[in-house]
Protein backbone atom coordinates (compact mmCIF):
# COMPACT_ATOMS: atom_id res chain seq x y z
CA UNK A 1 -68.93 -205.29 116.71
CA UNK A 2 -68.03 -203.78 113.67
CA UNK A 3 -65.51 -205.41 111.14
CA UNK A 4 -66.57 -208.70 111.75
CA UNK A 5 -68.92 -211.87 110.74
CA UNK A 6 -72.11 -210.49 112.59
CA UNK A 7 -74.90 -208.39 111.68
CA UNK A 8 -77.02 -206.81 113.70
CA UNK A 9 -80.91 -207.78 112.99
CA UNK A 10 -82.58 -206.11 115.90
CA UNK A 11 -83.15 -203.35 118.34
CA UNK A 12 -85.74 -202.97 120.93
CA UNK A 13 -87.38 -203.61 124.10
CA UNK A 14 -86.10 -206.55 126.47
CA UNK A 15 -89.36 -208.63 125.91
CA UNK A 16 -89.30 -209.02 121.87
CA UNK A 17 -85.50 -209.35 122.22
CA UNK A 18 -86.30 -212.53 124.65
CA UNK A 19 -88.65 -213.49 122.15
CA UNK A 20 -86.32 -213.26 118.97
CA UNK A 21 -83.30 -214.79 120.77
CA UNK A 22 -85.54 -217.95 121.78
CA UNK A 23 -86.66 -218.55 118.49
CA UNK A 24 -83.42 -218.05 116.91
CA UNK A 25 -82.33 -220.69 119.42
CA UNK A 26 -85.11 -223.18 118.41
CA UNK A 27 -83.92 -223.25 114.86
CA UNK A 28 -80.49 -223.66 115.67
CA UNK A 29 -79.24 -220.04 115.36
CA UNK A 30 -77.12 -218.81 118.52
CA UNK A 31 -77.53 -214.81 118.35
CA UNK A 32 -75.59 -212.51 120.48
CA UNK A 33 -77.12 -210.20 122.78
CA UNK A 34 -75.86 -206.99 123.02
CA UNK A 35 -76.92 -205.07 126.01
CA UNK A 36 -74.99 -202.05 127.32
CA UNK A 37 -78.18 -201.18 130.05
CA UNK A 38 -77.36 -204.71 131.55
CA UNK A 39 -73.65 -204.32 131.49
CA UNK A 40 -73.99 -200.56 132.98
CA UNK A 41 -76.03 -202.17 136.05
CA UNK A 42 -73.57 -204.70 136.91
CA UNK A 43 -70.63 -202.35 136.83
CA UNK A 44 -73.00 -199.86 139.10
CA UNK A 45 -73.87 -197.40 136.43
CA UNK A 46 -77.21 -198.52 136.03
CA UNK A 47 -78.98 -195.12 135.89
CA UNK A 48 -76.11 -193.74 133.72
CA UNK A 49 -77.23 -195.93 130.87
CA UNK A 50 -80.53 -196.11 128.94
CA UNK A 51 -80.19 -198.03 125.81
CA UNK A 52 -81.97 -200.87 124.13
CA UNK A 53 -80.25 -204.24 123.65
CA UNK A 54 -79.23 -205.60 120.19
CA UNK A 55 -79.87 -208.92 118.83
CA UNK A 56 -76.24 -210.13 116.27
CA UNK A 57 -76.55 -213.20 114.03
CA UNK A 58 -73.77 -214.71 112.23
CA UNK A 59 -73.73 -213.04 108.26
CA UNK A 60 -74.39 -216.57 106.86
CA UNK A 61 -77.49 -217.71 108.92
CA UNK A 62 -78.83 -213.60 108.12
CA UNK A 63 -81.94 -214.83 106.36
CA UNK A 64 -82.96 -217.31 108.53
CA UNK A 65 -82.91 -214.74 111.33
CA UNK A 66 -84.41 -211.81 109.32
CA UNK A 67 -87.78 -213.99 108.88
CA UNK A 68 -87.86 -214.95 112.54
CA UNK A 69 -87.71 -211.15 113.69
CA UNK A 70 -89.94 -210.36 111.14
CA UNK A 71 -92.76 -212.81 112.37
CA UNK A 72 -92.05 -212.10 115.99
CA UNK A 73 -92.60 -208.26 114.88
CA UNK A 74 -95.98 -209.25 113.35
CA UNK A 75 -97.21 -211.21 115.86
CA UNK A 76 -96.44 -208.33 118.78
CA UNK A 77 -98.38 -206.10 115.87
CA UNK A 78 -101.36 -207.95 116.05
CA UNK A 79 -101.75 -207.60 119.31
């Protein structure tokens, strides 16, 4: 994804990706997923690949998104 509008804003574990991408949705932020593990599976490489998926937000809605992965970080924190 480089040389274009999106940044990426997260990397980590399916669940808090879930998370992130659900509350980006519920403020009217569509984020891309980027997830080469899933996309290694379904072309039958699934042990070949072992990487984390990515959460990409548009540059101009970056500070929206920032705070939501930063309260979804504190929140797994706390637990």
């Amino acid at each position: 994804m480089s040389d274009s509008e999106y940044v990426k804003i997260f990397t980590g574990n399916y669940i808090i990706v879930q998370m992130i991408k659900e509350r980006l949705e519920d403020i009217g932020i569509s984020p891309i997923i980027k997830d080469e593990t899933e996309s290694g599976r379904l072309a039958g490489f699934a042990s070949a690949l072992r990487g984390q998926p990515e959460v990409y937000v548009h540059e101009k809605e970056l500070n929206k998104a920032v705070q939501v992965v930063e309260v979804v970080r504190g929140e797994m924190e706390s637990k």
